[in-house]
PDB file of N, CA and C in Angstrom:
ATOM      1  N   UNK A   1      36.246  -3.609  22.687  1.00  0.00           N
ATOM      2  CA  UNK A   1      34.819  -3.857  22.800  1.00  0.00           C
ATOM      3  C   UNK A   1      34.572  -4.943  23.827  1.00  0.00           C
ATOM      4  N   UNK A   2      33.074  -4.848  24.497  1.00  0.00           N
ATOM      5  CA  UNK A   2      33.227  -5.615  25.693  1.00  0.00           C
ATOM      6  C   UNK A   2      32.500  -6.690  24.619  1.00  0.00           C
ATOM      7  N   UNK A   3      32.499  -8.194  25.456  1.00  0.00           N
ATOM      8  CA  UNK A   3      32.283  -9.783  24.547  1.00  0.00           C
ATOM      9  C   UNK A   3      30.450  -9.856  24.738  1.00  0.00           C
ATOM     10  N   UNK A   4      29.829  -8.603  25.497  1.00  0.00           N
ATOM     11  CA  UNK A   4      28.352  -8.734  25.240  1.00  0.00           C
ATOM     12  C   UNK A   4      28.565  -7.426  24.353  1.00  0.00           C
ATOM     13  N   UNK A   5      28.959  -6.621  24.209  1.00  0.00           N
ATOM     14  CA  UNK A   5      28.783  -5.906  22.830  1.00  0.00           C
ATOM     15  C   UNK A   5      28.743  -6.603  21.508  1.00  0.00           C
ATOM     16  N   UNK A   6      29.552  -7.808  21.540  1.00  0.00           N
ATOM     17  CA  UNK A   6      29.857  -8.112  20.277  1.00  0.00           C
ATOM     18  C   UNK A   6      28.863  -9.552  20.332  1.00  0.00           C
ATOM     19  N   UNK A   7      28.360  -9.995  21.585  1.00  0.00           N
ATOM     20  CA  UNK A   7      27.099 -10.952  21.161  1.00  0.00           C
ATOM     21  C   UNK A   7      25.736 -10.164  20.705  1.00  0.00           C
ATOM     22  N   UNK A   8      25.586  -8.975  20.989  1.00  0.00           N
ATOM     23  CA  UNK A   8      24.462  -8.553  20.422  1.00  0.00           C
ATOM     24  C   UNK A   8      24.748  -7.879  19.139  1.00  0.00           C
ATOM     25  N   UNK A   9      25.732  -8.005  18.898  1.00  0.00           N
ATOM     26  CA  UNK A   9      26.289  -7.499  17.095  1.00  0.00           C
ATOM     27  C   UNK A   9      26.131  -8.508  16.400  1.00  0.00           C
ATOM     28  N   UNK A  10      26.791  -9.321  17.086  1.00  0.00           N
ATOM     29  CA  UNK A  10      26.340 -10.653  16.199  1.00  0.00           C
ATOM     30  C   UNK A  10      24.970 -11.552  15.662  1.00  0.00           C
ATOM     31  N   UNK A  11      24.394 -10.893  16.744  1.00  0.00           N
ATOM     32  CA  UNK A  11      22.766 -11.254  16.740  1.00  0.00           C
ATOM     33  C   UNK A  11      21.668 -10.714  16.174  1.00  0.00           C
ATOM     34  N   UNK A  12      22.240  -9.347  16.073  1.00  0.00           N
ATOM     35  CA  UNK A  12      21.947  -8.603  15.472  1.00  0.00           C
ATOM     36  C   UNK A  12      22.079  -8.947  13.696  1.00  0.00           C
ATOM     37  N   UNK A  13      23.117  -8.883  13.308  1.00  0.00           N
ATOM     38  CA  UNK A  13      23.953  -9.381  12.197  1.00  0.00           C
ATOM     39  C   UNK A  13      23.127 -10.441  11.599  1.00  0.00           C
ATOM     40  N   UNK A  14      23.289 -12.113  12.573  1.00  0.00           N
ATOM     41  CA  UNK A  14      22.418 -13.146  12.354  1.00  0.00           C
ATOM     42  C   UNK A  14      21.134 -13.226  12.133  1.00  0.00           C
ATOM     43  N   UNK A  15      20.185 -12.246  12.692  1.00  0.00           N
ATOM     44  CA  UNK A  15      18.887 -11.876  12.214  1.00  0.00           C
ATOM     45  C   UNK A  15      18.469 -10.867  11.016  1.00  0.00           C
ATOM     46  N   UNK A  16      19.700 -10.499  11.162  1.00  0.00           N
ATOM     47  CA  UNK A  16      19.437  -9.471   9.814  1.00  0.00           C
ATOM     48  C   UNK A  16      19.287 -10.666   8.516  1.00  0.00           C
ATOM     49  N   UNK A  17      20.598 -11.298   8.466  1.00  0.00           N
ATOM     50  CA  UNK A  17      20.809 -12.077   7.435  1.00  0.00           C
ATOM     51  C   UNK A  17      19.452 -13.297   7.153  1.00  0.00           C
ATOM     52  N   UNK A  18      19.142 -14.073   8.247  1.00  0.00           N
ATOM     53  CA  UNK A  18      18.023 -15.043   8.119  1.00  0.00           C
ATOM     54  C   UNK A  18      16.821 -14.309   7.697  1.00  0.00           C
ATOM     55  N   UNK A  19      16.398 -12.926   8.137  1.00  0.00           N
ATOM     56  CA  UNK A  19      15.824 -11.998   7.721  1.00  0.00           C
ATOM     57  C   UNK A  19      15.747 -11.852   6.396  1.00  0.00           C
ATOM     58  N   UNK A  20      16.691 -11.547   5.567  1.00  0.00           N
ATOM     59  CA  UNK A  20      17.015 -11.224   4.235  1.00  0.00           C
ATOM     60  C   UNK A  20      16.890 -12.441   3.007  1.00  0.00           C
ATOM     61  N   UNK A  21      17.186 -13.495   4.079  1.00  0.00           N
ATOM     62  CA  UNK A  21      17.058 -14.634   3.055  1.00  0.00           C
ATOM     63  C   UNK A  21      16.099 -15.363   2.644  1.00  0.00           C
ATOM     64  N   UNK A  22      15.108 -15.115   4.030  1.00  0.00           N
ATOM     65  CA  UNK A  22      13.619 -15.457   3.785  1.00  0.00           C
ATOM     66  C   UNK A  22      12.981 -14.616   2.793  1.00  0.00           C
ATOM     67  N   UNK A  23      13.128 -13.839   3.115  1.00  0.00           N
ATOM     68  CA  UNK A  23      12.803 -12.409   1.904  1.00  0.00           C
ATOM     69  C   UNK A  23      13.045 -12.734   0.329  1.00  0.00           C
ATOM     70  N   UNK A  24      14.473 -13.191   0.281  1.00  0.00           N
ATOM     71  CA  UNK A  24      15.022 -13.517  -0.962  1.00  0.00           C
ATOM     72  C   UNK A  24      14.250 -14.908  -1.607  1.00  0.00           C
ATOM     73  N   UNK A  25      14.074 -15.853  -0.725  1.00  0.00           N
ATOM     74  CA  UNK A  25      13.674 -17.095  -1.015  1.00  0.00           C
ATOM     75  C   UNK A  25      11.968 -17.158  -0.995  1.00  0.00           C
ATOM     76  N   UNK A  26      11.176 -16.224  -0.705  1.00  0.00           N
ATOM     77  CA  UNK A  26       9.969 -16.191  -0.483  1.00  0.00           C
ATOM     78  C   UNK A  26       9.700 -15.477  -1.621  1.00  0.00           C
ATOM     79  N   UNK A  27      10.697 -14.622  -1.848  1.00  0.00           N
ATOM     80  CA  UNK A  27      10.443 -13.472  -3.557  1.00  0.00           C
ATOM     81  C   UNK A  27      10.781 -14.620  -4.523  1.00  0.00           C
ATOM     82  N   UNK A  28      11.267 -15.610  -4.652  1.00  0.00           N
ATOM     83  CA  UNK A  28      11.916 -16.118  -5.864  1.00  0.00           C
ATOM     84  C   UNK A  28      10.830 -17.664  -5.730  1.00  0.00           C
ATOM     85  N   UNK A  29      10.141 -18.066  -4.800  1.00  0.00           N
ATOM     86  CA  UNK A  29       9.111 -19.095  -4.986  1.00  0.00           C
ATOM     87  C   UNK A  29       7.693 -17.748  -5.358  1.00  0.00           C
ATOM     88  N   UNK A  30       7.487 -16.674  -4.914  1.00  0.00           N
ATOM     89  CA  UNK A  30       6.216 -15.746  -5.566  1.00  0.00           C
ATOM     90  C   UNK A  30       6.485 -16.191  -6.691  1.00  0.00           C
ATOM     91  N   UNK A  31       7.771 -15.356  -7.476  1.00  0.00           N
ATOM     92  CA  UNK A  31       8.203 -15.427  -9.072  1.00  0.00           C
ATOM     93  C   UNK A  31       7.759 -16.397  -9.771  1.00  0.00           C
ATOM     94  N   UNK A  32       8.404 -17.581  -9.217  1.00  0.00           N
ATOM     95  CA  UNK A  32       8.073 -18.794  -9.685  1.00  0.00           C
ATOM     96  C   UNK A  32       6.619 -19.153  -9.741  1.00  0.00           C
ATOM     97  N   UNK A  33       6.005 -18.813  -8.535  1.00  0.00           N
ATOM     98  CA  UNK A  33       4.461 -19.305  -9.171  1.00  0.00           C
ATOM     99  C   UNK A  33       3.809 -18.371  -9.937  1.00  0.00           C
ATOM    100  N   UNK A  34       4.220 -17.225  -9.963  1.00  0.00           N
ATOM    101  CA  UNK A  34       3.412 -16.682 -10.910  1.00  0.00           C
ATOM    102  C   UNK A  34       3.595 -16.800 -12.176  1.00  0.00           C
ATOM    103  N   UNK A  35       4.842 -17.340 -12.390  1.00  0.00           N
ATOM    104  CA  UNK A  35       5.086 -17.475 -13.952  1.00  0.00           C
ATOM    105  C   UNK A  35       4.477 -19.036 -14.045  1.00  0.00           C
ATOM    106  N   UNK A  36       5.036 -19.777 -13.087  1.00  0.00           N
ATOM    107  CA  UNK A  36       3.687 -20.797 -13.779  1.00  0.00           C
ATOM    108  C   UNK A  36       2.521 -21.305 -13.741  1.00  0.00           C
ATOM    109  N   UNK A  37       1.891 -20.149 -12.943  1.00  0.00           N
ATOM    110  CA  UNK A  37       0.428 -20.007 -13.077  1.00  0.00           C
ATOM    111  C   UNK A  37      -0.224 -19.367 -14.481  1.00  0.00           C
ATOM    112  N   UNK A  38       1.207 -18.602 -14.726  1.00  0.00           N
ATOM    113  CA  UNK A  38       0.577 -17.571 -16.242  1.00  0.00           C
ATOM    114  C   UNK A  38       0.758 -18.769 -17.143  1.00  0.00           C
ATOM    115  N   UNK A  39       1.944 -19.872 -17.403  1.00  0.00           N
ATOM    116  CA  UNK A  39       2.169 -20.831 -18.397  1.00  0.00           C
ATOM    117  C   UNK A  39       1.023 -21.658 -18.078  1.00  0.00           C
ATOM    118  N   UNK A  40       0.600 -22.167 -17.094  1.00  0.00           N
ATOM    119  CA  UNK A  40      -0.547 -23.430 -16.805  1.00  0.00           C
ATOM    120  C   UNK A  40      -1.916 -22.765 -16.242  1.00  0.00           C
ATOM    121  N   UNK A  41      -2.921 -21.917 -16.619  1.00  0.00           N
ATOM    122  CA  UNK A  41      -3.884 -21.429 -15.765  1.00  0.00           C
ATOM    123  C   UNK A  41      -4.512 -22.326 -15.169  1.00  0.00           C
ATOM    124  N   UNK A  42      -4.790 -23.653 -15.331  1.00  0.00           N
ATOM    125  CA  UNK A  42      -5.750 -25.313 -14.711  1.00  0.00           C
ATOM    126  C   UNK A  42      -4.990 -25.187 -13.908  1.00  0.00           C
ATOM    127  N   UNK A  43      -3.744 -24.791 -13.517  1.00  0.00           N
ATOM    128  CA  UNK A  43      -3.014 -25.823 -12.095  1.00  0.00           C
ATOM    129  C   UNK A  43      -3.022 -24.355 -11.149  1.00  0.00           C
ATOM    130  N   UNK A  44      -3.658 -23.344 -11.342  1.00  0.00           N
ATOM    131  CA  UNK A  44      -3.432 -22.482 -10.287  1.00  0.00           C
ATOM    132  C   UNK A  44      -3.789 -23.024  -9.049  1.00  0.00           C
ATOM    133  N   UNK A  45      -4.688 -23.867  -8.659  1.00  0.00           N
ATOM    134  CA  UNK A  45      -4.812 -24.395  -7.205  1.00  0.00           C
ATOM    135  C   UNK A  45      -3.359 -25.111  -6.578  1.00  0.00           C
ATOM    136  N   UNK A  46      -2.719 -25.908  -7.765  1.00  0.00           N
ATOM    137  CA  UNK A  46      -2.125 -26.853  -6.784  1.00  0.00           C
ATOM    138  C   UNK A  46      -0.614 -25.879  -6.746  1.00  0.00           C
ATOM    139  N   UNK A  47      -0.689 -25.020  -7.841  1.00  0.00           N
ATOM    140  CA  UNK A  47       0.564 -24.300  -7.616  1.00  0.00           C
ATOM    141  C   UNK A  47       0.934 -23.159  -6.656  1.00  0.00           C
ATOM    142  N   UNK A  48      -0.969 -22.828  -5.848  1.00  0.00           N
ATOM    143  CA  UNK A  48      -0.754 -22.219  -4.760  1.00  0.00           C
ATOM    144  C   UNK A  48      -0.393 -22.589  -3.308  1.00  0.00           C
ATOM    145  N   UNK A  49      -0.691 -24.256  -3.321  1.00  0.00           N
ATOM    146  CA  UNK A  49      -0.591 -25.224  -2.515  1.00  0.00           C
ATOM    147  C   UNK A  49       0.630 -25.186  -2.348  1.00  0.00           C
ATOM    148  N   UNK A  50       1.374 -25.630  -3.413  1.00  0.00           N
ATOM    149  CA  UNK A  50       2.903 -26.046  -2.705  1.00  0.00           C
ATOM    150  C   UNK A  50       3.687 -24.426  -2.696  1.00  0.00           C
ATOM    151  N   UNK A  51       3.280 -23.326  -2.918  1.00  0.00           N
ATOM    152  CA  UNK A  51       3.926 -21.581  -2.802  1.00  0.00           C
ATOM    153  C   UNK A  51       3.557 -21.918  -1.580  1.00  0.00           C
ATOM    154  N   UNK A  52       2.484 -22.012  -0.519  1.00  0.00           N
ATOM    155  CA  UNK A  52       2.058 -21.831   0.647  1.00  0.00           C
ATOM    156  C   UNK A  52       2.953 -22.862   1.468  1.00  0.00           C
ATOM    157  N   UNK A  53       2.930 -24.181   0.823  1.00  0.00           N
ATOM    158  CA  UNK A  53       3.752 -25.286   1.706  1.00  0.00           C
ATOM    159  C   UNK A  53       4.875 -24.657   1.839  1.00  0.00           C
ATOM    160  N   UNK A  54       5.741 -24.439   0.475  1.00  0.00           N
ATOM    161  CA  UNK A  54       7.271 -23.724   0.589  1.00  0.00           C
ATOM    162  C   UNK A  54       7.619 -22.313   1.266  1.00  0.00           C
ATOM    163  N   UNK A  55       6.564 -21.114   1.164  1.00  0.00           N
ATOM    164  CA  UNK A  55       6.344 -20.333   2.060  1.00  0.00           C
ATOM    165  C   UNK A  55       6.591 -20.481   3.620  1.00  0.00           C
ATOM    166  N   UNK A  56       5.657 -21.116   4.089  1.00  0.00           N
ATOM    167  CA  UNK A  56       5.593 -21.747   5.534  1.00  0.00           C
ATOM    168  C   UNK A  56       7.165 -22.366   5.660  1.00  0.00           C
ATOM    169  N   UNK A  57       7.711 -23.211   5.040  1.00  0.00           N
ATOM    170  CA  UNK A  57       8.933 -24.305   5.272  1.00  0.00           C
ATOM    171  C   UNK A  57      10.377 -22.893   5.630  1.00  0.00           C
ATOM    172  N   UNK A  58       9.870 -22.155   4.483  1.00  0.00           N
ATOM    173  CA  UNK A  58      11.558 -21.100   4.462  1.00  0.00           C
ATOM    174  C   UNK A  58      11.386 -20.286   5.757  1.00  0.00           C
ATOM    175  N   UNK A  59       9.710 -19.603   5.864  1.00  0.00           N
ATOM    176  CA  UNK A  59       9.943 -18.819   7.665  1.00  0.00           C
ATOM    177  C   UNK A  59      10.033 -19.836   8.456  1.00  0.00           C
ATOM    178  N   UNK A  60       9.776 -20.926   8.342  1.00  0.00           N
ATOM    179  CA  UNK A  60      10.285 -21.469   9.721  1.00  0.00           C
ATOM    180  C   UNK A  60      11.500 -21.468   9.928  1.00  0.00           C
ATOM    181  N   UNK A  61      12.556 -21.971   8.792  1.00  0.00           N
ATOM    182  CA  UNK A  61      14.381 -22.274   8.597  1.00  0.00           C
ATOM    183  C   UNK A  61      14.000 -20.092   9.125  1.00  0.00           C
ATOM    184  N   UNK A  62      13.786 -19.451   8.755  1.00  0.00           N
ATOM    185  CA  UNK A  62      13.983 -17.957   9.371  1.00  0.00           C
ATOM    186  C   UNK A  62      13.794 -17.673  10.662  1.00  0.00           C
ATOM    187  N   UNK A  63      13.345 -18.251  11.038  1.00  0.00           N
ATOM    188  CA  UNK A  63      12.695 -17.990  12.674  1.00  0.00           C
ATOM    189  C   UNK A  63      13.793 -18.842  13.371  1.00  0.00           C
ATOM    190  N   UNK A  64      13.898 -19.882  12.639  1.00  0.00           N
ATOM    191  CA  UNK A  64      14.555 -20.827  13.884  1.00  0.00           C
ATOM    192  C   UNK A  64      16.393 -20.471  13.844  1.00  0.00           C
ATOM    193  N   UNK A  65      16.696 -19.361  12.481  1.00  0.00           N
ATOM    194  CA  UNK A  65      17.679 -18.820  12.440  1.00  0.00           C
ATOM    195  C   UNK A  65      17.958 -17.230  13.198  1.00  0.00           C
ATOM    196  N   UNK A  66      16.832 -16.597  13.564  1.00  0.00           N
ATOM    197  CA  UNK A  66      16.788 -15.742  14.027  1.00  0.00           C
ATOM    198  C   UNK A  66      16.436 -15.864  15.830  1.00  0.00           C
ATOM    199  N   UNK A  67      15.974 -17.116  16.239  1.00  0.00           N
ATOM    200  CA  UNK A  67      16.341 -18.151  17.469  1.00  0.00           C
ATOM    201  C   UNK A  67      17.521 -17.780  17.740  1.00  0.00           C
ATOM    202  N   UNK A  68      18.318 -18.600  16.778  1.00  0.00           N
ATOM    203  CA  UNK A  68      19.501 -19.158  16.939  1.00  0.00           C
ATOM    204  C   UNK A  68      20.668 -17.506  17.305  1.00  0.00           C
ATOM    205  N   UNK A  69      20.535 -16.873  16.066  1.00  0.00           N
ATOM    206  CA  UNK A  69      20.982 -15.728  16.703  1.00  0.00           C
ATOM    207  C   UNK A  69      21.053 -14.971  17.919  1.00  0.00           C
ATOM    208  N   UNK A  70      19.401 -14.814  18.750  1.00  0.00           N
ATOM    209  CA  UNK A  70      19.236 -13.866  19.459  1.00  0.00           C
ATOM    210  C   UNK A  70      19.985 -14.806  20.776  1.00  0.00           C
ATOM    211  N   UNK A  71      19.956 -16.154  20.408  1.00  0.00           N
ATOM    212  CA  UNK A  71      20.657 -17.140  21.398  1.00  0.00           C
ATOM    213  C   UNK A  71      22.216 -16.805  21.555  1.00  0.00           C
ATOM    214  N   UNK A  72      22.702 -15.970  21.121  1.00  0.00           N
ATOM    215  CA  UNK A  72      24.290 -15.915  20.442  1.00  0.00           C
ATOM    216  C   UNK A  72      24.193 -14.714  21.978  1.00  0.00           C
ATOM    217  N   UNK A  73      23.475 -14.170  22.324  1.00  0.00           N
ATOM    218  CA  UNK A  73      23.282 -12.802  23.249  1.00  0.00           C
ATOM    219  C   UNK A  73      23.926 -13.301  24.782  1.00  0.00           C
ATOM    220  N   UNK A  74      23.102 -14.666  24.611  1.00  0.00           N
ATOM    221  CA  UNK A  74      23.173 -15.634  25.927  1.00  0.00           C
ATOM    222  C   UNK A  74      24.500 -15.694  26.425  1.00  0.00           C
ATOM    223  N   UNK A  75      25.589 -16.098  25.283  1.00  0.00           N
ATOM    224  CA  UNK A  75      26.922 -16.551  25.283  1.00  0.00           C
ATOM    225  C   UNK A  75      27.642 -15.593  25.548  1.00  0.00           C
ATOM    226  N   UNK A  76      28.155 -14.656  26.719  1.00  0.00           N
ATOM    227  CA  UNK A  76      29.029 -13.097  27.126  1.00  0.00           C
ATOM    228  C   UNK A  76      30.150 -14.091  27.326  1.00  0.00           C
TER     229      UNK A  76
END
């Protein structure tokens, strides 16, 4: 295999994964607020506040991992 075949495999690969994890970590803070929005109904404001803060925080660590990957293309 030529060494730019295998930087865009890899980049490929690396975006898949940062991809998947945002996914994973964005499903498991939903979960979380919805279960404790159902235990606390008064705090639904502030518990949408910090889902949105933590939301925003994990795509960014995704983006700047899927950066980092497509950067891997650069390196033949």
């Amino acid at each position: 295999m030529d060494a730019s075949a295998l930087a865009y495999l890899a980049a490929g690969i690396g975006a898949g994964l940062a991809a998947i994890g945002a996914g994973i970590g964005i499903g498991r803070i939903g979960g979380s607020a919805v279960e404790g929005a159902a235990r606390q109904p008064e705090a639904v404001g502030q518990i949408r506040q910090l889902f949105i803060l933590g939301a925003a925080l994990i795509e960014g660590v995704a983006l700047f991992g899927i950066v980092v990957a497509l950067l891997l293309t650069l390196l033949k």
